[in-house]
N, C-alpha and C. Protein backbone atom coordinates (compact mmCIF):
# COMPACT_ATOMS: atom_id res chain seq x y z
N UNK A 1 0.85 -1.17 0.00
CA UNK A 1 0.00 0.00 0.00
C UNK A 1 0.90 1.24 0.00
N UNK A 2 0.68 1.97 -0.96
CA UNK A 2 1.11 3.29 -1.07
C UNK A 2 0.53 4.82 -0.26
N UNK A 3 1.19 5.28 0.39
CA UNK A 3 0.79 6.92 0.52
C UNK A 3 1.43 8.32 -0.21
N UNK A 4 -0.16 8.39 -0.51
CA UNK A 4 0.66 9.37 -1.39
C UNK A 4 0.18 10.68 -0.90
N UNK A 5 0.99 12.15 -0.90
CA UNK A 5 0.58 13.18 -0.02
C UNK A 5 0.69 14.29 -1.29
N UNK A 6 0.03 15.09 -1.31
CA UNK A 6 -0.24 16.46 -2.21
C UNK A 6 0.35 17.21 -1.75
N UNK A 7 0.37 18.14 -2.32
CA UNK A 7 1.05 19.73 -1.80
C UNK A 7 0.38 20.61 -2.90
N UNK A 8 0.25 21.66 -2.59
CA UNK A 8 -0.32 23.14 -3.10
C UNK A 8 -1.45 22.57 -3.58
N UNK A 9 -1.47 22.70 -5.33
CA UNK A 9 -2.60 22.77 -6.17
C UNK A 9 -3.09 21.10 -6.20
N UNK A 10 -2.29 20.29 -6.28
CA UNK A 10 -2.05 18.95 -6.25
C UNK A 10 -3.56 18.59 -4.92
N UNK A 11 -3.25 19.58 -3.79
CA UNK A 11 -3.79 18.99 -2.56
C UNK A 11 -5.25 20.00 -2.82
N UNK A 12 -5.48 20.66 -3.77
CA UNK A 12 -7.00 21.51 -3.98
C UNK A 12 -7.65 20.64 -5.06
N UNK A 13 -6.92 20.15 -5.92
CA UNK A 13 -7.84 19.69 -6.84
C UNK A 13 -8.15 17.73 -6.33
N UNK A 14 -7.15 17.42 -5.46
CA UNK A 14 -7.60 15.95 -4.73
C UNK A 14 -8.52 15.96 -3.77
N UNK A 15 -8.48 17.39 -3.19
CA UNK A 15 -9.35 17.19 -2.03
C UNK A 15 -9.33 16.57 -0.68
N UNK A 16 -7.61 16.61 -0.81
CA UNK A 16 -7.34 15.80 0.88
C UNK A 16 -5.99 16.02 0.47
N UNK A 17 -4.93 16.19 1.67
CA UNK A 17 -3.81 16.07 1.66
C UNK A 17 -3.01 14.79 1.43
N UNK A 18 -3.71 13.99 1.96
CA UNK A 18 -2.75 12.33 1.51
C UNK A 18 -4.15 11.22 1.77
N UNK A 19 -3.61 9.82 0.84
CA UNK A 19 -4.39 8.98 0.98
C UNK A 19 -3.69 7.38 0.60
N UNK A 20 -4.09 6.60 0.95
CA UNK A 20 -3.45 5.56 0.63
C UNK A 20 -4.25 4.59 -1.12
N UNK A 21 -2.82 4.22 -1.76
CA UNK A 21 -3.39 3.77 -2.73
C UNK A 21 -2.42 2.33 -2.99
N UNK A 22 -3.07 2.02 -4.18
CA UNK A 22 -1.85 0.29 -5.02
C UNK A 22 -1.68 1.25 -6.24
N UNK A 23 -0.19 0.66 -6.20
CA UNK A 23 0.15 0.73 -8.24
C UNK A 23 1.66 0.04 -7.90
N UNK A 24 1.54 -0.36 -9.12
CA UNK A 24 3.15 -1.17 -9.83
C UNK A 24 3.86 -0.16 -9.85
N UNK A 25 3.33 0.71 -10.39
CA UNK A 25 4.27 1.72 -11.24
C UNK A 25 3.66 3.26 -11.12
N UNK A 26 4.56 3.99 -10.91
CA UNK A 26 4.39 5.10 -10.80
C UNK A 26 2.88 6.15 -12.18
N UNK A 27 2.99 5.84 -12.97
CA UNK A 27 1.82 5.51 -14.46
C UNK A 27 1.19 4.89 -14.05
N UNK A 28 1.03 4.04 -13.63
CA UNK A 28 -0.14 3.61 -13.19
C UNK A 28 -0.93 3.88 -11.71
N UNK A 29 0.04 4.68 -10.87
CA UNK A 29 -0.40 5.44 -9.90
C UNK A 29 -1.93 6.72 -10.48
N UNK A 30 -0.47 7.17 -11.67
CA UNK A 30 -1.40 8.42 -12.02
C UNK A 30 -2.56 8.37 -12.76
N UNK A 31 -2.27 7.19 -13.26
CA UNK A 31 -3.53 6.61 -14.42
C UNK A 31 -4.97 6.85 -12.73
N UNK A 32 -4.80 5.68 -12.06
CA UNK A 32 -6.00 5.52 -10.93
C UNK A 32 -6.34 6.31 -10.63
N UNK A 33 -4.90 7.46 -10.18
CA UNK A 33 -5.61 8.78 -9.47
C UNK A 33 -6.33 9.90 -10.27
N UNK A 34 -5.85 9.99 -11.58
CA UNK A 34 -6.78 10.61 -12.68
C UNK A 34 -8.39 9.95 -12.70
N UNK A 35 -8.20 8.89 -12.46
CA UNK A 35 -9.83 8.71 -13.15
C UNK A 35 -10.70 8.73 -11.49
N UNK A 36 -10.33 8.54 -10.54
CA UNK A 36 -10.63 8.63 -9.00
C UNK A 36 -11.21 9.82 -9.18
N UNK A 37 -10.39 11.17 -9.37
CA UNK A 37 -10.52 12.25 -8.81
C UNK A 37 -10.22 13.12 -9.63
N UNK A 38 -10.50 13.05 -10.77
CA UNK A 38 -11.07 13.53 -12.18
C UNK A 38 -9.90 14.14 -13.10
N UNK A 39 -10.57 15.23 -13.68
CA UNK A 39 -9.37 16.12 -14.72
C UNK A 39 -8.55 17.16 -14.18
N UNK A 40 -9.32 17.74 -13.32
CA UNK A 40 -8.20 19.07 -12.43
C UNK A 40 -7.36 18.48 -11.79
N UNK A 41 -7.55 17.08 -11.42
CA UNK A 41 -6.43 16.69 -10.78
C UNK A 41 -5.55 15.81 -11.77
N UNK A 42 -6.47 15.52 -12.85
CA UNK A 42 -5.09 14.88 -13.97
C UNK A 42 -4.38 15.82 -14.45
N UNK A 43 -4.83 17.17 -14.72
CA UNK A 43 -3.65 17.96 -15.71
C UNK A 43 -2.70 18.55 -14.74
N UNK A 44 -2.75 18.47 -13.45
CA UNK A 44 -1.48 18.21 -12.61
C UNK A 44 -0.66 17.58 -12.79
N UNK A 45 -1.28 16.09 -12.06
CA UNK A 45 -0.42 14.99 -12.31
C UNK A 45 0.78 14.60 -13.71
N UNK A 46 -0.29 15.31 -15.11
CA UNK A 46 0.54 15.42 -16.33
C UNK A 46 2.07 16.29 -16.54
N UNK A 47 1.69 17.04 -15.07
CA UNK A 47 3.27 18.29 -15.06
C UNK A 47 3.79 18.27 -13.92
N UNK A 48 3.26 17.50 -12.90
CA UNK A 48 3.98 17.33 -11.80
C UNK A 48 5.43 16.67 -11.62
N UNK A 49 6.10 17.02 -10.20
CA UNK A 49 7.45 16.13 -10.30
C UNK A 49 6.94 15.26 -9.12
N UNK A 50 7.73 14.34 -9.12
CA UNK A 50 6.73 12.91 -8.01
C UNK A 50 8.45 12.52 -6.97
N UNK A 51 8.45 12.91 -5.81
CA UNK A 51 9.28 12.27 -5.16
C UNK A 51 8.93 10.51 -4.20
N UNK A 52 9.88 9.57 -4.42
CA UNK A 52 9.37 8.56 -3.79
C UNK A 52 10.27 8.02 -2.83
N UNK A 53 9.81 8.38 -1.52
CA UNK A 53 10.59 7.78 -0.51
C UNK A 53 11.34 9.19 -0.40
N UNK A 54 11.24 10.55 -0.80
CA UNK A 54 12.39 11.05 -0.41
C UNK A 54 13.03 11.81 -2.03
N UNK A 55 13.33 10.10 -2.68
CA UNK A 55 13.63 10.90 -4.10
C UNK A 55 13.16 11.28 -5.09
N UNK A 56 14.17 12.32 -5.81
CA UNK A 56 12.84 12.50 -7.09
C UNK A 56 12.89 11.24 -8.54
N UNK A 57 12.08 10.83 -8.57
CA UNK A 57 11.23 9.67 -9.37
C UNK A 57 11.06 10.37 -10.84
N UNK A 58 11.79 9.93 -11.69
CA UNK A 58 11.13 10.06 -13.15
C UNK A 58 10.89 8.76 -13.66
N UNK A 59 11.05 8.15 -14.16
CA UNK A 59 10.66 6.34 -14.70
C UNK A 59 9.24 6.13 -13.76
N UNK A 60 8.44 6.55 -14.34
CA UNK A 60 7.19 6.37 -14.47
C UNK A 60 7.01 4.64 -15.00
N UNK A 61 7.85 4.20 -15.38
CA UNK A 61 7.53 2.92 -15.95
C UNK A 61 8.04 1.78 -14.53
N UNK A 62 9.16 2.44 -13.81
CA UNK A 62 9.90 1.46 -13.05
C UNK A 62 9.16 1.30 -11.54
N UNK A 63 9.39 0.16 -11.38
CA UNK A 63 8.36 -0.92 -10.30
C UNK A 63 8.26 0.58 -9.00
N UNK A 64 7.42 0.67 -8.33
CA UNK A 64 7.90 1.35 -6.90
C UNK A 64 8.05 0.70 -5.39
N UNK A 65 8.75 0.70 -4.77
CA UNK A 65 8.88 0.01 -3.78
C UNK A 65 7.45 -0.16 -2.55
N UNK A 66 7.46 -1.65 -2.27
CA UNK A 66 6.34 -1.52 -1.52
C UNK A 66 6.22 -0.71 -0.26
N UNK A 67 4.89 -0.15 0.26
CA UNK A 67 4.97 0.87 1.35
C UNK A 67 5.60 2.38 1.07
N UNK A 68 6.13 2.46 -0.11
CA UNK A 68 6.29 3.76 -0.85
C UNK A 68 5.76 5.45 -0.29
N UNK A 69 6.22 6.20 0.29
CA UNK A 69 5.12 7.19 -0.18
C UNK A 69 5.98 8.31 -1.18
N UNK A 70 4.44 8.69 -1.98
CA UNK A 70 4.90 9.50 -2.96
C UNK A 70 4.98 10.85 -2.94
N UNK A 71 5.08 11.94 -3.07
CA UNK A 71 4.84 12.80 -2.99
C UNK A 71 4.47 13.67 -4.31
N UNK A 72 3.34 14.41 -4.79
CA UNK A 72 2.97 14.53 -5.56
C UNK A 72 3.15 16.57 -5.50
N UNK A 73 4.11 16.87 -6.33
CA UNK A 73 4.84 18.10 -6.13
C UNK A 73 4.44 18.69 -7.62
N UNK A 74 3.00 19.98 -7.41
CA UNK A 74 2.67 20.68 -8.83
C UNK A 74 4.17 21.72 -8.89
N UNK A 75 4.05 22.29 -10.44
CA UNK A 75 4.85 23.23 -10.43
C UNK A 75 4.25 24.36 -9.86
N UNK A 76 5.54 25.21 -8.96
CA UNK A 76 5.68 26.26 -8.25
C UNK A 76 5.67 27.25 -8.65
N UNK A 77 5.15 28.31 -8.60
CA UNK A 77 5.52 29.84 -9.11
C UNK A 77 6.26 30.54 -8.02
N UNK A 78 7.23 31.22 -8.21
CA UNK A 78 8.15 31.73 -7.02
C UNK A 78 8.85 32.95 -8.00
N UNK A 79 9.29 33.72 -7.00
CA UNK A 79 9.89 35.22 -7.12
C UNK A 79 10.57 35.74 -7.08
């Protein structure tokens, strides 16, 4: 079982700060959580950066470790 926790826009358009989920794979995290909790929260997920365990995660294809949590990080605007 995975936890996965939002931040900023990530955590307005999910509607909760963290929740527990399953996936193989990071794509297939986002696949579930897109259709769960609709389109405002998929065209995030489509530009987000995803840390797991800590690191930052690109291979969306590669296995994720069990008990995982993810962190689901929209892009930032800063000054």
């Amino acid at each position: 079982m995975l936890t996965v926790r939002y931040f900023a826009a990530a955590r307005a358009a999910a509607g909760t700060t963290e929740e527990k989920a399953q996936a193989q794979t990071l794509h297939a995290l986002v696949t579930d959580l897109s259709a769960q909790h609709g389109e405002g929260l998929a065209r995030i997920l489509g530009v987000a950066s995803f840390l797991v365990d800590g690191l930052a995660w690109r291979d969306r294809h590669a296995p994720l470790p069990d008990s995982a949590t993810v962190d689901v990080l929209p892009p930032f605007a800063g000054g």
